[in-house]
PDB file of N, CA and C in Angstrom:
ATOM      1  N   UNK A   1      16.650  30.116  10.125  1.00  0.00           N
ATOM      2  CA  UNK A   1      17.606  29.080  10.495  1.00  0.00           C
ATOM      3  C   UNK A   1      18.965  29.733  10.723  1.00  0.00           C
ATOM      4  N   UNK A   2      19.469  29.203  11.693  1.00  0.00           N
ATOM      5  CA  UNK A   2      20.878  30.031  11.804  1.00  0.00           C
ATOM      6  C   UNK A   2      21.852  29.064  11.300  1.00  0.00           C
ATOM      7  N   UNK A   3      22.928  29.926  10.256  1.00  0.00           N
ATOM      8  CA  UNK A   3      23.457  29.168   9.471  1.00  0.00           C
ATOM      9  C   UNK A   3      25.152  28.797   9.921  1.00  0.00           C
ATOM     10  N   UNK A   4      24.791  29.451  11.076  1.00  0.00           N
ATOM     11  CA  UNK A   4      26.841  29.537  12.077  1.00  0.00           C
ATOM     12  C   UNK A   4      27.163  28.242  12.105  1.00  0.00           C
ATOM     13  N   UNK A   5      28.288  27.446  11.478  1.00  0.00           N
ATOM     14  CA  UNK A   5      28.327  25.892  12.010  1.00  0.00           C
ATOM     15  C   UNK A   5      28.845  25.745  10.758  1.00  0.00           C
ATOM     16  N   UNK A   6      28.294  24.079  10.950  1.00  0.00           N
ATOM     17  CA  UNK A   6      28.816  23.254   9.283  1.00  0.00           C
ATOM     18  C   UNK A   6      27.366  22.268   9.672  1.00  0.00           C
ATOM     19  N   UNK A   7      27.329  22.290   8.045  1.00  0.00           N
ATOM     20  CA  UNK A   7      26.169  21.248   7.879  1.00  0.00           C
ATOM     21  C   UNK A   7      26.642  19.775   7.513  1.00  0.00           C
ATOM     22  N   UNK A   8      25.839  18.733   7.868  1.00  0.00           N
ATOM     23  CA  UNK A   8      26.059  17.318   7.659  1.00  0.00           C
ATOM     24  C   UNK A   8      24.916  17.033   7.314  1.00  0.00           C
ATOM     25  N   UNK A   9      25.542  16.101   5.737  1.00  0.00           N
ATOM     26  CA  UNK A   9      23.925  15.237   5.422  1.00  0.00           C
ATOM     27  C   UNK A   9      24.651  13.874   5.313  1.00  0.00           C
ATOM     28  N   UNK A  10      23.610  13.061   5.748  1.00  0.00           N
ATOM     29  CA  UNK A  10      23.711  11.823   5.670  1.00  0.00           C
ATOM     30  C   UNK A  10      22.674  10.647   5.548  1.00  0.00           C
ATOM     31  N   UNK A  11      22.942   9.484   5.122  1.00  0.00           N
ATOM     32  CA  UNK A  11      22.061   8.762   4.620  1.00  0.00           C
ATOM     33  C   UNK A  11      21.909   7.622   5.687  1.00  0.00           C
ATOM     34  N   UNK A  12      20.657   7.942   6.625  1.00  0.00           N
ATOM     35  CA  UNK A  12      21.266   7.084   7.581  1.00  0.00           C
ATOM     36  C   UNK A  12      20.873   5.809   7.216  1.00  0.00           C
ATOM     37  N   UNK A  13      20.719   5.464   6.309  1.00  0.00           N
ATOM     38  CA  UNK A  13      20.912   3.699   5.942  1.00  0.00           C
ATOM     39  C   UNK A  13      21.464   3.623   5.143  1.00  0.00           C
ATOM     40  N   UNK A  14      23.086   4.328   4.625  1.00  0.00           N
ATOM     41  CA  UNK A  14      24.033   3.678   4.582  1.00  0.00           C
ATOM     42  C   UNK A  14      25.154   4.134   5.126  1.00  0.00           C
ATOM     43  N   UNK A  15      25.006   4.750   6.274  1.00  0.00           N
ATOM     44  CA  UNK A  15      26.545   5.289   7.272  1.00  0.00           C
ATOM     45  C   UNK A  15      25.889   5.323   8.723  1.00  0.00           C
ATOM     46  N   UNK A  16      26.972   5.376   9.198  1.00  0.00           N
ATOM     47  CA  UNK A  16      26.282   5.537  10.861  1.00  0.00           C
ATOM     48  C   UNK A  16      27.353   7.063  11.250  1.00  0.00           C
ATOM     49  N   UNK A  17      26.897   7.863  11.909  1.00  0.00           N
ATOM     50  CA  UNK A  17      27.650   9.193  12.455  1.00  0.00           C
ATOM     51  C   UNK A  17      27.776   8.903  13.561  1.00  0.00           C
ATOM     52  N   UNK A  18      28.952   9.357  14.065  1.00  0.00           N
ATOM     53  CA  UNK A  18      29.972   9.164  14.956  1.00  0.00           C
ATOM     54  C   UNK A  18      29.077  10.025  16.029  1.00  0.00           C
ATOM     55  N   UNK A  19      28.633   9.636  17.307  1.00  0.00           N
ATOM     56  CA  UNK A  19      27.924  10.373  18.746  1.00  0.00           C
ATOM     57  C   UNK A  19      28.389  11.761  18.889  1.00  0.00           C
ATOM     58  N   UNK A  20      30.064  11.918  18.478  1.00  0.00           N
ATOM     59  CA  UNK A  20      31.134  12.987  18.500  1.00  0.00           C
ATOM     60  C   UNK A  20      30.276  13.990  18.030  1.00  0.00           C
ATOM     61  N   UNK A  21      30.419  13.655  15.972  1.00  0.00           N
ATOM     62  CA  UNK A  21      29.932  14.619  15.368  1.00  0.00           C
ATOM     63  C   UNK A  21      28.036  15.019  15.594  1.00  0.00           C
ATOM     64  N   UNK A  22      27.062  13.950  16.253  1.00  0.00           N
ATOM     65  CA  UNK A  22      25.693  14.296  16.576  1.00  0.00           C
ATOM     66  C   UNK A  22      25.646  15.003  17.987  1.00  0.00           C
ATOM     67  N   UNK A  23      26.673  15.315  18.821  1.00  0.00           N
ATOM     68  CA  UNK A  23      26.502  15.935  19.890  1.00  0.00           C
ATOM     69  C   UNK A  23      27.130  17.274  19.532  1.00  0.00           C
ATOM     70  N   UNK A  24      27.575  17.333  18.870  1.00  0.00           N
ATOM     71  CA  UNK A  24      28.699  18.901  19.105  1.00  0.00           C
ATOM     72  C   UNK A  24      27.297  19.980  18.193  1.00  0.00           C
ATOM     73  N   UNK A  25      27.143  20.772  19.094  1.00  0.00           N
ATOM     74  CA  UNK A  25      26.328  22.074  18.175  1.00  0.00           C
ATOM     75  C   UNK A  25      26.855  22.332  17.638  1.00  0.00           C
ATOM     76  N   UNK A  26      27.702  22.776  17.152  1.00  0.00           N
ATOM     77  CA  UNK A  26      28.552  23.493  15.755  1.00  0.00           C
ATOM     78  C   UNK A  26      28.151  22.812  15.077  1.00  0.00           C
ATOM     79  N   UNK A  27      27.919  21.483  15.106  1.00  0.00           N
ATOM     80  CA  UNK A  27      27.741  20.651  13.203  1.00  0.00           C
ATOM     81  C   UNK A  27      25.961  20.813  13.656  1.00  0.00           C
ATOM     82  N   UNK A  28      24.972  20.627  12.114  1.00  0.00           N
ATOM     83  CA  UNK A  28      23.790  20.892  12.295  1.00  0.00           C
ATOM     84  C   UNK A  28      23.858  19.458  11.434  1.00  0.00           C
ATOM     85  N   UNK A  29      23.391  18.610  11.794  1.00  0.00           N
ATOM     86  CA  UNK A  29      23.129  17.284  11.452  1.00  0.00           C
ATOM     87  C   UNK A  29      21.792  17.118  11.127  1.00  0.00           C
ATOM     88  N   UNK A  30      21.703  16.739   9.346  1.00  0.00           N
ATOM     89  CA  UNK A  30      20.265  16.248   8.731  1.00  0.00           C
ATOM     90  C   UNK A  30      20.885  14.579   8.069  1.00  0.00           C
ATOM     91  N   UNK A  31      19.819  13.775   8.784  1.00  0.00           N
ATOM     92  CA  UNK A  31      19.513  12.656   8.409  1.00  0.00           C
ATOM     93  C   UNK A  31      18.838  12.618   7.333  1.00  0.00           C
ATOM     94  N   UNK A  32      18.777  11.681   5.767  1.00  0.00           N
ATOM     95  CA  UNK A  32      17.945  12.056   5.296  1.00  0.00           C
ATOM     96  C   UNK A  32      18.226  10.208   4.464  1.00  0.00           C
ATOM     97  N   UNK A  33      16.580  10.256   3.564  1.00  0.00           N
ATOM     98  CA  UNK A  33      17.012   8.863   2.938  1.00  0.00           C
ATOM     99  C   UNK A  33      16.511   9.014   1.017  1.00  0.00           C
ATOM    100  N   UNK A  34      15.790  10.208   1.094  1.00  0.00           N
ATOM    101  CA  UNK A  34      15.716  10.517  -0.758  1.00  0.00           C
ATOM    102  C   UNK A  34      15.862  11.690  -1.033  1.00  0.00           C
ATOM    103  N   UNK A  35      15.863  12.041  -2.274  1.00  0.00           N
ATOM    104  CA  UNK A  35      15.927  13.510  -2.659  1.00  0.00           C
ATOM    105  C   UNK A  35      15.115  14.388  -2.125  1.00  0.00           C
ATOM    106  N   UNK A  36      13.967  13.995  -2.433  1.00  0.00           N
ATOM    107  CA  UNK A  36      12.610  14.728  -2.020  1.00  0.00           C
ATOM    108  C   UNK A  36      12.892  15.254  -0.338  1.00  0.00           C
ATOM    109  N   UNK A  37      13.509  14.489   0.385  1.00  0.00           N
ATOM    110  CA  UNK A  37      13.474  14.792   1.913  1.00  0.00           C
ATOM    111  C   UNK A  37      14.548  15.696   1.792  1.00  0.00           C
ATOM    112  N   UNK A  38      15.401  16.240   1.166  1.00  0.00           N
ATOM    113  CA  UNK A  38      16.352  16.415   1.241  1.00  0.00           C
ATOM    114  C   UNK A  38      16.680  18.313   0.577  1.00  0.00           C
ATOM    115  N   UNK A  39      15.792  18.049  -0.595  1.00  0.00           N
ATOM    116  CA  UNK A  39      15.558  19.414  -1.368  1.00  0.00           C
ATOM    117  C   UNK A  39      14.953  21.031  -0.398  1.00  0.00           C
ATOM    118  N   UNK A  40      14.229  20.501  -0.053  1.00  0.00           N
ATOM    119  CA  UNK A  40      13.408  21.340   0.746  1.00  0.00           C
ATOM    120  C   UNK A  40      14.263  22.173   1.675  1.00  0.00           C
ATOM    121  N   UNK A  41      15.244  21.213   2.763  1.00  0.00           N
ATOM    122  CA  UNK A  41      16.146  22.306   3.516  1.00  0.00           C
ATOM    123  C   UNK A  41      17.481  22.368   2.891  1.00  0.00           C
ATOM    124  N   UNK A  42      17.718  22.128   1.804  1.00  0.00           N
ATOM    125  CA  UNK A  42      18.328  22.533   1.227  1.00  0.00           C
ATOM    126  C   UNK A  42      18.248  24.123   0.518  1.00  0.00           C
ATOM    127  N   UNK A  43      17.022  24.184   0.066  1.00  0.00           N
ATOM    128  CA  UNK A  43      16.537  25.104  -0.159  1.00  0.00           C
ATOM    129  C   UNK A  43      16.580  26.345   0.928  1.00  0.00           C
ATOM    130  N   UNK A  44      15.679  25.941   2.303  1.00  0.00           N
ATOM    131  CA  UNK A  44      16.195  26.673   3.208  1.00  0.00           C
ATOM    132  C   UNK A  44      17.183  27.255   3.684  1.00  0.00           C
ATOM    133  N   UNK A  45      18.172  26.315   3.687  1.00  0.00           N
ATOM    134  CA  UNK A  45      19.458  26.677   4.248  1.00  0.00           C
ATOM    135  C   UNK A  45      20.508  27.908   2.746  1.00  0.00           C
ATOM    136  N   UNK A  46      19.833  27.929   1.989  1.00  0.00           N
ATOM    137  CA  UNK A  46      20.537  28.819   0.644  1.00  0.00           C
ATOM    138  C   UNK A  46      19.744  29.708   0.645  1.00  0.00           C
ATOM    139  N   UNK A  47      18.305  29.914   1.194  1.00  0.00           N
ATOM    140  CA  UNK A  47      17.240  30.766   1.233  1.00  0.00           C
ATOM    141  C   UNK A  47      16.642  31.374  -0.095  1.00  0.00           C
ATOM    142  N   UNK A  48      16.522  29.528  -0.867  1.00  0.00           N
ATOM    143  CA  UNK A  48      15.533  29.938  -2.016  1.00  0.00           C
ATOM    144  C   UNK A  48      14.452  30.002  -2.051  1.00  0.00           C
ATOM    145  N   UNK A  49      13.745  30.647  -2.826  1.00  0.00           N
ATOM    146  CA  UNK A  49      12.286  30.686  -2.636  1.00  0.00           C
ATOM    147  C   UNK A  49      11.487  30.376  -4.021  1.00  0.00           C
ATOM    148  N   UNK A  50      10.672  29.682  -3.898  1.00  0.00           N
ATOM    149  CA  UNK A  50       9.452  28.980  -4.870  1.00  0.00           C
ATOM    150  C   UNK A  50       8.613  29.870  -4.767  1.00  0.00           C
ATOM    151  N   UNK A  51       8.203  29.933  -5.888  1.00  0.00           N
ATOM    152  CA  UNK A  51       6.751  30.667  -6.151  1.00  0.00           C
ATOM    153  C   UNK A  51       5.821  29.596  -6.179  1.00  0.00           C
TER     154      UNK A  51
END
């Protein structure tokens, strides 16, 4: 994953993101709605690893 940018998380049932910030490549925009969806590229993006 290339990590150049800024990351955005958001809950998309309870905010709406601005077209601005979902079009511009620089921001890497994750929608997300529980933890569980959420852990995983989190993980990625810090490049932890599970055994």
């Amino acid at each position: 994953m290339n990590l150049c940018g800024r990351f955005i998380f958001y809950r998309h049932s309870q905010a709406d993101l601005s077209a601005m910030l979902k079009g511009d490549p620089y921001f890497h925009v994750h929608p997300y709605e529980t933890l569980e969806e959420i852990l995983p590229l989190l993980d990625e993006i810090l490049g932890n690893r599970h055994a």
